[in-house]
N, C-alpha and C. Protein backbone atom coordinates (compact mmCIF):
# COMPACT_ATOMS: atom_id res chain seq x y z
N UNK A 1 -8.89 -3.95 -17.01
CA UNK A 1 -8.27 -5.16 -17.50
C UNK A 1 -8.41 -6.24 -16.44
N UNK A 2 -8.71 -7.43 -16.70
CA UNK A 2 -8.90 -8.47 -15.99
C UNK A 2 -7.54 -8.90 -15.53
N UNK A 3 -7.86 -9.67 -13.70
CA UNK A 3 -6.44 -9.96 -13.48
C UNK A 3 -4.89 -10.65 -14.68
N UNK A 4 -4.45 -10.56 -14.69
CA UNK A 4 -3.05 -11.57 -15.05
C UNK A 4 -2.46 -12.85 -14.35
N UNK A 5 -2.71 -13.46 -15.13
CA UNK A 5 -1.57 -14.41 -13.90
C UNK A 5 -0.42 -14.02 -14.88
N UNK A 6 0.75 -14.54 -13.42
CA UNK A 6 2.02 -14.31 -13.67
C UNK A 6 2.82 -15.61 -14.96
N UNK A 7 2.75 -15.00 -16.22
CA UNK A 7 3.52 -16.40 -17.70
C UNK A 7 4.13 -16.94 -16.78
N UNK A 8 4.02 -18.31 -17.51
CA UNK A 8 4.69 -19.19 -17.03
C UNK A 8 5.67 -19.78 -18.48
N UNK A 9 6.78 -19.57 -18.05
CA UNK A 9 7.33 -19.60 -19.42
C UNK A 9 7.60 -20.88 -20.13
N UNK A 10 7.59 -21.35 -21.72
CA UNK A 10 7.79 -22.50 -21.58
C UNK A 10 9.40 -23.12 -22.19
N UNK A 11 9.87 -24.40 -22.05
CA UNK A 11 11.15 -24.24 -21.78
C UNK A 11 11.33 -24.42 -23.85
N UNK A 12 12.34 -24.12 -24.25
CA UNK A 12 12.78 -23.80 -25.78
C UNK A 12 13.07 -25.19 -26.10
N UNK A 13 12.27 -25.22 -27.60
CA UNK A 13 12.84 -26.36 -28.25
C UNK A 13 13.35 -26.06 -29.57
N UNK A 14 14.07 -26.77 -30.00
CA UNK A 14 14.61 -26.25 -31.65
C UNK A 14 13.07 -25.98 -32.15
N UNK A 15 11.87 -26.80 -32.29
CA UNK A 15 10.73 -26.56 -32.96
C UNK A 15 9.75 -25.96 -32.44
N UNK A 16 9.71 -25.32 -31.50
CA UNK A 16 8.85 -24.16 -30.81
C UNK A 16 8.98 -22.99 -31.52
N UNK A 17 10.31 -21.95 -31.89
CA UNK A 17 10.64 -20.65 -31.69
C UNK A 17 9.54 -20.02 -32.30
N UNK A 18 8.84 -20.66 -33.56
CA UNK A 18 7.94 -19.74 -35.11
C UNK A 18 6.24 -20.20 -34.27
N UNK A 19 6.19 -20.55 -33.37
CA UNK A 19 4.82 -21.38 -33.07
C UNK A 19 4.28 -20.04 -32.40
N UNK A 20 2.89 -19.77 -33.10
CA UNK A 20 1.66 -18.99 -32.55
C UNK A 20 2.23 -18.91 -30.59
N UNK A 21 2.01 -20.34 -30.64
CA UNK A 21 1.66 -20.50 -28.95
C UNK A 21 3.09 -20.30 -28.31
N UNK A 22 4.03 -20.64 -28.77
CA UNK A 22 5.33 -20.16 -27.98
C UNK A 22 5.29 -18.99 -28.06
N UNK A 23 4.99 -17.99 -29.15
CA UNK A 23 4.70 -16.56 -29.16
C UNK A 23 4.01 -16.02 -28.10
N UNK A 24 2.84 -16.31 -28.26
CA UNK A 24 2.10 -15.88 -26.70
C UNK A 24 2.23 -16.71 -25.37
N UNK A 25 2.94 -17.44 -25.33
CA UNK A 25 3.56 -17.64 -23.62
C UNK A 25 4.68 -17.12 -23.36
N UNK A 26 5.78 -17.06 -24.45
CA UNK A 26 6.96 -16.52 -23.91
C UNK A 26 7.32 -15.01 -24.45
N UNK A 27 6.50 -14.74 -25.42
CA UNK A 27 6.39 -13.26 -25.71
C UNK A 27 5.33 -12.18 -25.12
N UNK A 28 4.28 -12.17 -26.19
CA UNK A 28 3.12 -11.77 -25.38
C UNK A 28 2.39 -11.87 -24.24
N UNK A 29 2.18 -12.49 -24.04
CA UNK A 29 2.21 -12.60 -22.08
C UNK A 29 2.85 -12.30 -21.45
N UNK A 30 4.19 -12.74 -21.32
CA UNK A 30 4.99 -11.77 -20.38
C UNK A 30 4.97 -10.31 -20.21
N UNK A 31 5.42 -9.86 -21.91
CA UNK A 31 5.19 -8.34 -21.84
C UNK A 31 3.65 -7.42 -21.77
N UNK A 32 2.82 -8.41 -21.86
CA UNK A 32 1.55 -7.44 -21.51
C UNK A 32 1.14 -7.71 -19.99
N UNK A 33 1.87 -8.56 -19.22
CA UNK A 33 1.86 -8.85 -17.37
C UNK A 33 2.89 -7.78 -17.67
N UNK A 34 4.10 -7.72 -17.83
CA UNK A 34 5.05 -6.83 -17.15
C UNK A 34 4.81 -5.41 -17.48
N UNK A 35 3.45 -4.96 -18.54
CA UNK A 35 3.10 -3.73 -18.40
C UNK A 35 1.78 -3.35 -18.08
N UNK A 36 1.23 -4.50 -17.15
CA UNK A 36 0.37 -3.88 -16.79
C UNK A 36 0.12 -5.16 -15.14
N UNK A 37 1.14 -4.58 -14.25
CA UNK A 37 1.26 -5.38 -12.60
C UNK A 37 0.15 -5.02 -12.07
N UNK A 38 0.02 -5.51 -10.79
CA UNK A 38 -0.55 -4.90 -9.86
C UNK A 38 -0.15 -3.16 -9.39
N UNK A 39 -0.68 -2.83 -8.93
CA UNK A 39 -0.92 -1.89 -8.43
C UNK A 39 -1.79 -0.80 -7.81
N UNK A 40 -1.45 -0.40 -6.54
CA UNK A 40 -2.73 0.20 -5.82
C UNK A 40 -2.04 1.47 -5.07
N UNK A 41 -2.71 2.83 -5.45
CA UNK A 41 -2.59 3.72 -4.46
C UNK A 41 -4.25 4.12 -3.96
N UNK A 42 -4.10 4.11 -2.61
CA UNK A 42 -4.99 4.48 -1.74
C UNK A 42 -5.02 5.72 -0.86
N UNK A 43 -6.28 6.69 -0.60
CA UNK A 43 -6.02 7.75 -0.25
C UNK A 43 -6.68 7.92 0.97
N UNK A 44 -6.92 8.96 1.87
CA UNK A 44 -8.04 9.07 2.75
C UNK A 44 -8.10 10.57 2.56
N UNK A 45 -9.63 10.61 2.68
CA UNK A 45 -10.19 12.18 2.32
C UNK A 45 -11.19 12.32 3.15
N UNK A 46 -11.71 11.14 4.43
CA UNK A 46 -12.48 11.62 5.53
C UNK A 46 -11.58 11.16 6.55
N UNK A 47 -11.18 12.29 7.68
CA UNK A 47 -10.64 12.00 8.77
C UNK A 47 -10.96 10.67 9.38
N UNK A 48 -9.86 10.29 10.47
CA UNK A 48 -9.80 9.13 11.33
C UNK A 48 -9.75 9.46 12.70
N UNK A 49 -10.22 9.35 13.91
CA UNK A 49 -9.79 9.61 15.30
C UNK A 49 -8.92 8.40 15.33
N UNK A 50 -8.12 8.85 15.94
CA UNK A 50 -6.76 7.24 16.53
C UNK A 50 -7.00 7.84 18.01
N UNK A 51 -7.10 6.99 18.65
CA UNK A 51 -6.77 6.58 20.13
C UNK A 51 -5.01 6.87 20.33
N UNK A 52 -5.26 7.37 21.65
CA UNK A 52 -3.44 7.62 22.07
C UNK A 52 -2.85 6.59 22.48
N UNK A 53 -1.61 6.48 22.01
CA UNK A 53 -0.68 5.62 22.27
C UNK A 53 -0.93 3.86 21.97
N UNK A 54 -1.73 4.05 20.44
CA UNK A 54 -2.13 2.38 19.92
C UNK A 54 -1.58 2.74 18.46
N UNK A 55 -1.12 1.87 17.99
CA UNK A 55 -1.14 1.08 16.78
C UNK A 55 -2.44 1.09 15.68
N UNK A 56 -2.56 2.23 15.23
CA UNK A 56 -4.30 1.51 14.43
C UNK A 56 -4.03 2.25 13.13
N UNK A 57 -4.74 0.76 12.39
CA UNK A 57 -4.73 0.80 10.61
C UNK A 57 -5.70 1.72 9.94
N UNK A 58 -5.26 2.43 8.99
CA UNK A 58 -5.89 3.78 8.48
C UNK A 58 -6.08 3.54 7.49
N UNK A 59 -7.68 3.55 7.63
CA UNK A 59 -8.37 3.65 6.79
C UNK A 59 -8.47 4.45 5.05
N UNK A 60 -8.53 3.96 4.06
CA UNK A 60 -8.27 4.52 2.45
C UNK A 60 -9.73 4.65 1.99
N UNK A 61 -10.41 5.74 2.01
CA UNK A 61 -11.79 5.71 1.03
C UNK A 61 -11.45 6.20 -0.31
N UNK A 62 -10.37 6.31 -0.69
CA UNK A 62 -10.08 6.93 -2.09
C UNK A 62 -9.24 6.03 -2.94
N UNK A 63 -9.47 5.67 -4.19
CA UNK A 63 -8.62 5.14 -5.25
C UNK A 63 -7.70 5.84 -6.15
N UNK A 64 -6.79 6.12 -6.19
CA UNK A 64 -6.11 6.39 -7.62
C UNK A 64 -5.54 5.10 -8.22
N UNK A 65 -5.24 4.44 -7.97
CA UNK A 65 -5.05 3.06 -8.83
C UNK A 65 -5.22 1.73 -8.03
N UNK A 66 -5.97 0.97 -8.94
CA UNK A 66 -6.12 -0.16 -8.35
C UNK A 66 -6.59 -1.06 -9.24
N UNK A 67 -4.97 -1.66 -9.80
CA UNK A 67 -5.20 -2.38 -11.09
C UNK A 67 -5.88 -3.72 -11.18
N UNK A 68 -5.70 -4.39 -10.09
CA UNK A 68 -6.18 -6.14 -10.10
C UNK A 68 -7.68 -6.29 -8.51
N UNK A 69 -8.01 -5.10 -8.02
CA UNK A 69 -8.80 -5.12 -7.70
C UNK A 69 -8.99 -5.50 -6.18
N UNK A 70 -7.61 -5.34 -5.68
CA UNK A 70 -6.98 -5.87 -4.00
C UNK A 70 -7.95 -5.16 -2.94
N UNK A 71 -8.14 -3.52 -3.17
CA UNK A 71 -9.26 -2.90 -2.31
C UNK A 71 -10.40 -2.69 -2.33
N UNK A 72 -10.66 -2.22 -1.14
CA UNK A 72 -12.69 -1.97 -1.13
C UNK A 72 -12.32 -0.51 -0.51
N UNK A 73 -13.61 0.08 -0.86
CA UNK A 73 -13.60 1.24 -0.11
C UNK A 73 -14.31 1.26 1.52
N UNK A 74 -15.22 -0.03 0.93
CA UNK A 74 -16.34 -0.41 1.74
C UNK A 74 -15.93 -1.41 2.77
N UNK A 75 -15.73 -2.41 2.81
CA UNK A 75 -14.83 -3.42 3.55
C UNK A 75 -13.63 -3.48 4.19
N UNK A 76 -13.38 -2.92 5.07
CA UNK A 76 -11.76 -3.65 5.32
C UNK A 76 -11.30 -2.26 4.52
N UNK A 77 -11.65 -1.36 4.48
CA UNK A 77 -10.92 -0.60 3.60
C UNK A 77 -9.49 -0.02 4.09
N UNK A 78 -8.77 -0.16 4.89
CA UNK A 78 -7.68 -0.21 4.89
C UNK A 78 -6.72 -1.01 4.43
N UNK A 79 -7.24 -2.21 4.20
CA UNK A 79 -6.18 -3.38 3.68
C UNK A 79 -6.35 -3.32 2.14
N UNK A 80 -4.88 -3.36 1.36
CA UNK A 80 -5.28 -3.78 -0.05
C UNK A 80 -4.81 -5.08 0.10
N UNK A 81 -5.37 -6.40 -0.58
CA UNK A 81 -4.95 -7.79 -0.72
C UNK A 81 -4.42 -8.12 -1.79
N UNK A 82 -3.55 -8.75 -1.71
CA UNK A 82 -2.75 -9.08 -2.61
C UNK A 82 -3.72 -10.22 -3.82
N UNK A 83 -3.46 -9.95 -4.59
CA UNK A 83 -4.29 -11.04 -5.76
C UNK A 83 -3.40 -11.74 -6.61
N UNK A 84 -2.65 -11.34 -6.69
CA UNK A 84 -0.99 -12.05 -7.36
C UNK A 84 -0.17 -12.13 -6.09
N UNK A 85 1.03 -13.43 -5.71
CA UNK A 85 1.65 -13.89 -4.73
C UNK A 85 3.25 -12.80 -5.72
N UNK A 86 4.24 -12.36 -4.85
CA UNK A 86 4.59 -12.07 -4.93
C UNK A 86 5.96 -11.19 -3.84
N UNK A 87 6.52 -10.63 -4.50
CA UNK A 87 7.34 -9.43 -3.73
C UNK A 87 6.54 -8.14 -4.15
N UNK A 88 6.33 -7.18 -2.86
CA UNK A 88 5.75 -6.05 -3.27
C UNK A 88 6.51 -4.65 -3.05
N UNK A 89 6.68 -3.92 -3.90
CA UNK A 89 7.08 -2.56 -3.06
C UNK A 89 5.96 -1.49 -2.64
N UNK A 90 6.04 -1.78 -1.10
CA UNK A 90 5.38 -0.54 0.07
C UNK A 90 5.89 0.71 0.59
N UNK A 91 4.66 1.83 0.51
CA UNK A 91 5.02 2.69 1.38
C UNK A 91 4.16 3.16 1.74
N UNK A 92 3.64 3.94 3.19
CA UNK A 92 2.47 4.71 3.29
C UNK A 92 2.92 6.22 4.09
N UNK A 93 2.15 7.04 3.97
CA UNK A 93 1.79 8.06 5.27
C UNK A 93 1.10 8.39 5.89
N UNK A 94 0.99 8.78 6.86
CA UNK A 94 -0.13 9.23 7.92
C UNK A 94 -0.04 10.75 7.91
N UNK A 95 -0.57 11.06 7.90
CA UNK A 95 -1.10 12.65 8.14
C UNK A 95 -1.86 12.81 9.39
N UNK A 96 -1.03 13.96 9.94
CA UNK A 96 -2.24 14.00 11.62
C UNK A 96 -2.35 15.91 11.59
N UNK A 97 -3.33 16.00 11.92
CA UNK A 97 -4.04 17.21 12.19
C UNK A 97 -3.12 18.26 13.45
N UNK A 98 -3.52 19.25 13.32
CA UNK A 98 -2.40 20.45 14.51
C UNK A 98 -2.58 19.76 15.92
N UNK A 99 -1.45 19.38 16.38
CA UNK A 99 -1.42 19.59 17.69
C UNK A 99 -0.16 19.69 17.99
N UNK A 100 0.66 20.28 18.70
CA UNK A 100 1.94 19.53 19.34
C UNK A 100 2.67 19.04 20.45
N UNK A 101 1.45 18.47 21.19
CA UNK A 101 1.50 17.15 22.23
C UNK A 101 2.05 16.09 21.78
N UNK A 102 3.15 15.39 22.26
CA UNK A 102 3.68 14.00 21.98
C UNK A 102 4.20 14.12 20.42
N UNK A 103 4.65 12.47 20.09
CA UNK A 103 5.04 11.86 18.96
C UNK A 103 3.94 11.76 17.86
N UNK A 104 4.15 11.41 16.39
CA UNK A 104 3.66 11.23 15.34
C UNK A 104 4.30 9.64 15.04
N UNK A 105 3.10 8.71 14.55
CA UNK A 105 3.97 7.91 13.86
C UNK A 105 3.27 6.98 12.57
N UNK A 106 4.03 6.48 11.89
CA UNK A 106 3.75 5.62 10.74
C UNK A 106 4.52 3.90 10.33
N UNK A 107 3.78 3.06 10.37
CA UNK A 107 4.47 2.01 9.81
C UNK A 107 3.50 0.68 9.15
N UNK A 108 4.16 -0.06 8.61
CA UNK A 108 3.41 -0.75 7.49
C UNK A 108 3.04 -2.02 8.99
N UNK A 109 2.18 -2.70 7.87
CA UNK A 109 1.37 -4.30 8.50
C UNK A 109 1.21 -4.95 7.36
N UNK A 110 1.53 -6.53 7.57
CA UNK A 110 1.20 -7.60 6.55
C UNK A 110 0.47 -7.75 7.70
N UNK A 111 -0.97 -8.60 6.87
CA UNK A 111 -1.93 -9.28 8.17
C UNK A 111 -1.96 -9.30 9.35
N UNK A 112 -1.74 -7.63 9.33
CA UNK A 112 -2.21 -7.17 11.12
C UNK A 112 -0.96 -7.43 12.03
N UNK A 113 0.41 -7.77 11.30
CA UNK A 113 1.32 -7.90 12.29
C UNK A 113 2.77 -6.70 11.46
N UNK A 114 3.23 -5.80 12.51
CA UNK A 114 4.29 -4.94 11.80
C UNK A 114 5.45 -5.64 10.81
N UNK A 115 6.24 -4.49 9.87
CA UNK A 115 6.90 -4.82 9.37
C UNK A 115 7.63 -4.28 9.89
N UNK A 116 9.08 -5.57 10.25
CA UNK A 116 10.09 -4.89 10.84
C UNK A 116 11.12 -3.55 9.88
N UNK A 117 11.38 -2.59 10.68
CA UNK A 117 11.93 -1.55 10.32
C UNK A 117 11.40 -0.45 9.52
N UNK A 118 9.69 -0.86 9.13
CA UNK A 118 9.09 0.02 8.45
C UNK A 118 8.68 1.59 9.65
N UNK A 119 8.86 1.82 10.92
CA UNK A 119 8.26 2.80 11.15
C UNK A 119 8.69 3.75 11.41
N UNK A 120 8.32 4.95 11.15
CA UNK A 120 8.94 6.01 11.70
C UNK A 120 8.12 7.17 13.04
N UNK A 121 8.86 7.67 13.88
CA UNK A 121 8.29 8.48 14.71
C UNK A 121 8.75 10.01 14.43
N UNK A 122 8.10 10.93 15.24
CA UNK A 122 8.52 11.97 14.76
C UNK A 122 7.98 12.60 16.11
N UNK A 123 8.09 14.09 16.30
CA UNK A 123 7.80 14.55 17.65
C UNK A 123 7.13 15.70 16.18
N UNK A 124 5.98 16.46 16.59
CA UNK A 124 5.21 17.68 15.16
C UNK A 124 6.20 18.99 15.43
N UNK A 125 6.37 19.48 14.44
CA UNK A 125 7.01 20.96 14.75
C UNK A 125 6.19 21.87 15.10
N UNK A 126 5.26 21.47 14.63
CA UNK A 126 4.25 22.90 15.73
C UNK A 126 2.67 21.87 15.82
N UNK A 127 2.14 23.24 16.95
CA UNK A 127 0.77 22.74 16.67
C UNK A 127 0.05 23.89 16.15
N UNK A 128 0.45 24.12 14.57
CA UNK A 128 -0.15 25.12 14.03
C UNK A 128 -0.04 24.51 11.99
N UNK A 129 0.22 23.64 12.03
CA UNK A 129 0.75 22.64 10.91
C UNK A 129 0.05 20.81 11.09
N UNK A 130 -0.17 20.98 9.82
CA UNK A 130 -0.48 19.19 9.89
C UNK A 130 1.26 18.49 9.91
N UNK A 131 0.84 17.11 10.29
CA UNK A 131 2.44 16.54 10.67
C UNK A 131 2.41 15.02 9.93
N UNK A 132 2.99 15.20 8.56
CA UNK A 132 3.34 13.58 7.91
C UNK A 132 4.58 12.82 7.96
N UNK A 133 4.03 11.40 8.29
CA UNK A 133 5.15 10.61 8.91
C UNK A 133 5.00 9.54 7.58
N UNK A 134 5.75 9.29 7.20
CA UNK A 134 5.89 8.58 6.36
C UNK A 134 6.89 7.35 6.30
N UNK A 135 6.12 6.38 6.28
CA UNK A 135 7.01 4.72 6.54
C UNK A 135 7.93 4.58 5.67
N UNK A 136 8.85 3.55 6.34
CA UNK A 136 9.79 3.12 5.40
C UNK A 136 9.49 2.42 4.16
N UNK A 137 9.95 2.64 2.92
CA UNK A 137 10.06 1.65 2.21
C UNK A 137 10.57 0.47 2.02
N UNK A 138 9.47 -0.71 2.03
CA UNK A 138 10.03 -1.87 2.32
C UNK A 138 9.83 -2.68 0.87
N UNK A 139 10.32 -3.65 0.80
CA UNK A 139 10.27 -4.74 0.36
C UNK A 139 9.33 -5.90 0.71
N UNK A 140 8.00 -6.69 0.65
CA UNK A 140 7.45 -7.32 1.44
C UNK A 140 7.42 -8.34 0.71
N UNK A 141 6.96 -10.01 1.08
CA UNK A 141 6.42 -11.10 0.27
C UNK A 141 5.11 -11.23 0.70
N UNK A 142 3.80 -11.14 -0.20
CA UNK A 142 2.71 -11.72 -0.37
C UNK A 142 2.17 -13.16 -0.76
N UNK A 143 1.87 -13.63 -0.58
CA UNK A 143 0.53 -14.34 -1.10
C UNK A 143 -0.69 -14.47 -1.43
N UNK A 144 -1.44 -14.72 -2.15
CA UNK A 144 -2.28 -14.32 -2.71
C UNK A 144 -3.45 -14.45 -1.87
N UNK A 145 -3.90 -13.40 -0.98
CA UNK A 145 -5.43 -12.89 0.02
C UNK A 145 -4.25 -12.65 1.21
N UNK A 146 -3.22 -12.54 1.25
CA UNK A 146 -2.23 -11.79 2.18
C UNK A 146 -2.35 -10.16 1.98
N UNK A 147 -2.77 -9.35 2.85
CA UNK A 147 -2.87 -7.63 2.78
C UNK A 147 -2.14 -7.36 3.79
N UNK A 148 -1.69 -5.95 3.45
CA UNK A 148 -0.82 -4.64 3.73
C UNK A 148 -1.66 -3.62 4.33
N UNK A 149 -1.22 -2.97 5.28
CA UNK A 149 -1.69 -1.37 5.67
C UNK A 149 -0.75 -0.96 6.08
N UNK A 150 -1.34 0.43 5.78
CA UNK A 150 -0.22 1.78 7.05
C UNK A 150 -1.07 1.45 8.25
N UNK A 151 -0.39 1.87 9.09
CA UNK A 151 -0.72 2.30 10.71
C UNK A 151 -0.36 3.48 11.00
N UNK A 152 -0.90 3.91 12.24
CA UNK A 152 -0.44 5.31 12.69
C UNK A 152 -0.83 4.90 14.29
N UNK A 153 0.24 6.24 14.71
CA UNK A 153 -0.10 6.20 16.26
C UNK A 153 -0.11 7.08 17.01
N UNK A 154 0.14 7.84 18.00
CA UNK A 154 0.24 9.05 18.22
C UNK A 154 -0.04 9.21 19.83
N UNK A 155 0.87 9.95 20.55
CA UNK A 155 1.11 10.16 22.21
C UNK A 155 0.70 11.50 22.80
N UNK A 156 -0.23 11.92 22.06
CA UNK A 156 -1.01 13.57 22.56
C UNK A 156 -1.60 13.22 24.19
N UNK A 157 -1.88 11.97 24.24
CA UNK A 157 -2.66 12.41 25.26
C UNK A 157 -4.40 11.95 25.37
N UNK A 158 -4.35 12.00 24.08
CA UNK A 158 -5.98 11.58 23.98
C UNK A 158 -6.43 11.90 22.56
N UNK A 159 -7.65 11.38 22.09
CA UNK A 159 -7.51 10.88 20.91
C UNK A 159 -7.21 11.76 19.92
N UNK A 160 -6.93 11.57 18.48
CA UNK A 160 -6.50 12.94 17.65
C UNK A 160 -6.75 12.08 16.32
N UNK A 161 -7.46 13.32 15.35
CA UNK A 161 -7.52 12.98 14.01
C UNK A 161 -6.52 12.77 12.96
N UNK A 162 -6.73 12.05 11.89
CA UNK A 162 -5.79 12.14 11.33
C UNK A 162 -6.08 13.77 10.42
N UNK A 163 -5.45 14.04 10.00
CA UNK A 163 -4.89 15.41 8.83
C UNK A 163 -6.01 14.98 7.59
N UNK A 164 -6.67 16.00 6.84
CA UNK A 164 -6.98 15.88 5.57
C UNK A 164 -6.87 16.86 4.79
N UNK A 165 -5.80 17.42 4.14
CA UNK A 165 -6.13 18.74 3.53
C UNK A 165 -6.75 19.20 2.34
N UNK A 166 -7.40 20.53 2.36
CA UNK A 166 -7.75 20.40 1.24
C UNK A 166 -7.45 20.13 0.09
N UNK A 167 -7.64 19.72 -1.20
CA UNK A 167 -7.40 19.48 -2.18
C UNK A 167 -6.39 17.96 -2.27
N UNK A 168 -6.69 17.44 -1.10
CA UNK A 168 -5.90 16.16 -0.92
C UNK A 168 -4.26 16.01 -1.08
N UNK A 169 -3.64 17.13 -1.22
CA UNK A 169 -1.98 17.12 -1.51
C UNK A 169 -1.94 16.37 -0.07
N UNK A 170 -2.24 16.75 0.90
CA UNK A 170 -1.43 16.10 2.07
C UNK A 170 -2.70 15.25 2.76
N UNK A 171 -2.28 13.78 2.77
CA UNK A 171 -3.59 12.83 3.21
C UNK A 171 -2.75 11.69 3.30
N UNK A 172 -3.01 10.85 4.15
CA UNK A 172 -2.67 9.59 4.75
C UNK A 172 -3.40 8.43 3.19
N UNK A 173 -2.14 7.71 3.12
CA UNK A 173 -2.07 6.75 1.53
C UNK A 173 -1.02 5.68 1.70
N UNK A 174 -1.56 5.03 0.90
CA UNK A 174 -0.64 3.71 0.70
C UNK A 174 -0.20 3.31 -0.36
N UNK A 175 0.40 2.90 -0.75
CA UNK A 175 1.06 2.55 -2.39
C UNK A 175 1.66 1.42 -2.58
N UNK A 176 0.90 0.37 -3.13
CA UNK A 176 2.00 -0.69 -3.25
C UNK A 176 1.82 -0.89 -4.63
N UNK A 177 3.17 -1.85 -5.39
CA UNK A 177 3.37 -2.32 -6.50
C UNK A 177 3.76 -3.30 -6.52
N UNK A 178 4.15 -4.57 -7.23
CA UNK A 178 4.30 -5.74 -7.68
C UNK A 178 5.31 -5.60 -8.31
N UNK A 179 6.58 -6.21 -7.87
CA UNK A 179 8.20 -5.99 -8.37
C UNK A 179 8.54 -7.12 -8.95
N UNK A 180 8.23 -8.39 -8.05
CA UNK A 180 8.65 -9.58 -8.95
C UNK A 180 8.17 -10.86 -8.15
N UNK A 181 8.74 -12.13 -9.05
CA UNK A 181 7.99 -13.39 -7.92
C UNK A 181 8.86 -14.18 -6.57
């Protein structure tokens, strides 16, 4: 389905209510935008090395949804961009591979700068287990070519992959949706 813009509703007159066109701006349009938003989940199914003790955006080569067309697999593929301006609801995880040297961590980015209170750390329970950290759910405001990522980080010591398991149940992803304007 081709993008949506967000109806713009128009204001009621006694002689509007029966009109074709008041029908489809203040009926049909709305409800075929409000059932079919944005939305994007992103997956990763080829490992990442992260460098110790940095901040770095993780990469998504996988789609399960991606309604208005925000990601690439190819480009920038960590960022989905926003194509509708908006409020979004975010979340991502990182998945990191066995070790249990240092911290685990996860947190969101609008245009390369953190979201406050999105991150979480974690110390791994073993190094015999993959270890997912999973960000806070936030609330964000977009604009339209404004993008989102997870990050990850990690204090082993030296560099470490992210986690991919088989059959993809456990893999570093992002999920955002389009809540309102």
């Amino acid at each position: 389905m081709a993008n949506l813009a967000i109806p713009t509703l128009t204001a009621p007159s006694v002689s509007n209510y029966d009109t074709a066109a008041w029908w489809n701006a203040n009926v049909y349009q709305l409800l075929t935008y409000g059932l079919n938003p944005p939305i994007f989940v992103g997956t990763q199914t080829i490992a990442q090395s992260v460098a110790t003790s940095t901040w770095s955006a993780i990469t998504l080569d996988t789609e399960q949804q991606d309604t208005y067309g925000g990601h690439s697999t190819t480009t920038n593929s960590s960022r989905y961009t926003a194509q509708v301006a908006g409020w979004y609801t975010v979340c991502g995880v990182v998945t990191w591979t066995q070790n249990s040297t240092g911290r685990r961590g996860a947190r969101l980015h609008v245009n390369g700068s953190s979201v406050a209170g999105s991150a979480q750390l974690f110390a791994p329970a073993s190094g015999t287990t993959f270890t997912g950290v999973m960000t806070a759910v936030r609330a964000v405001q977009l604009g339209v070519g404004d993008y989102v990522e997870v990050a990850g980080t990690q204090s082993s010591g030296s560099a470490l992959s992210t986690g991919v398991a088989a059959g993809g149940d456990l893999a570093s992803a992002l999920y955002v949706a389009w809540a309102h304007t």
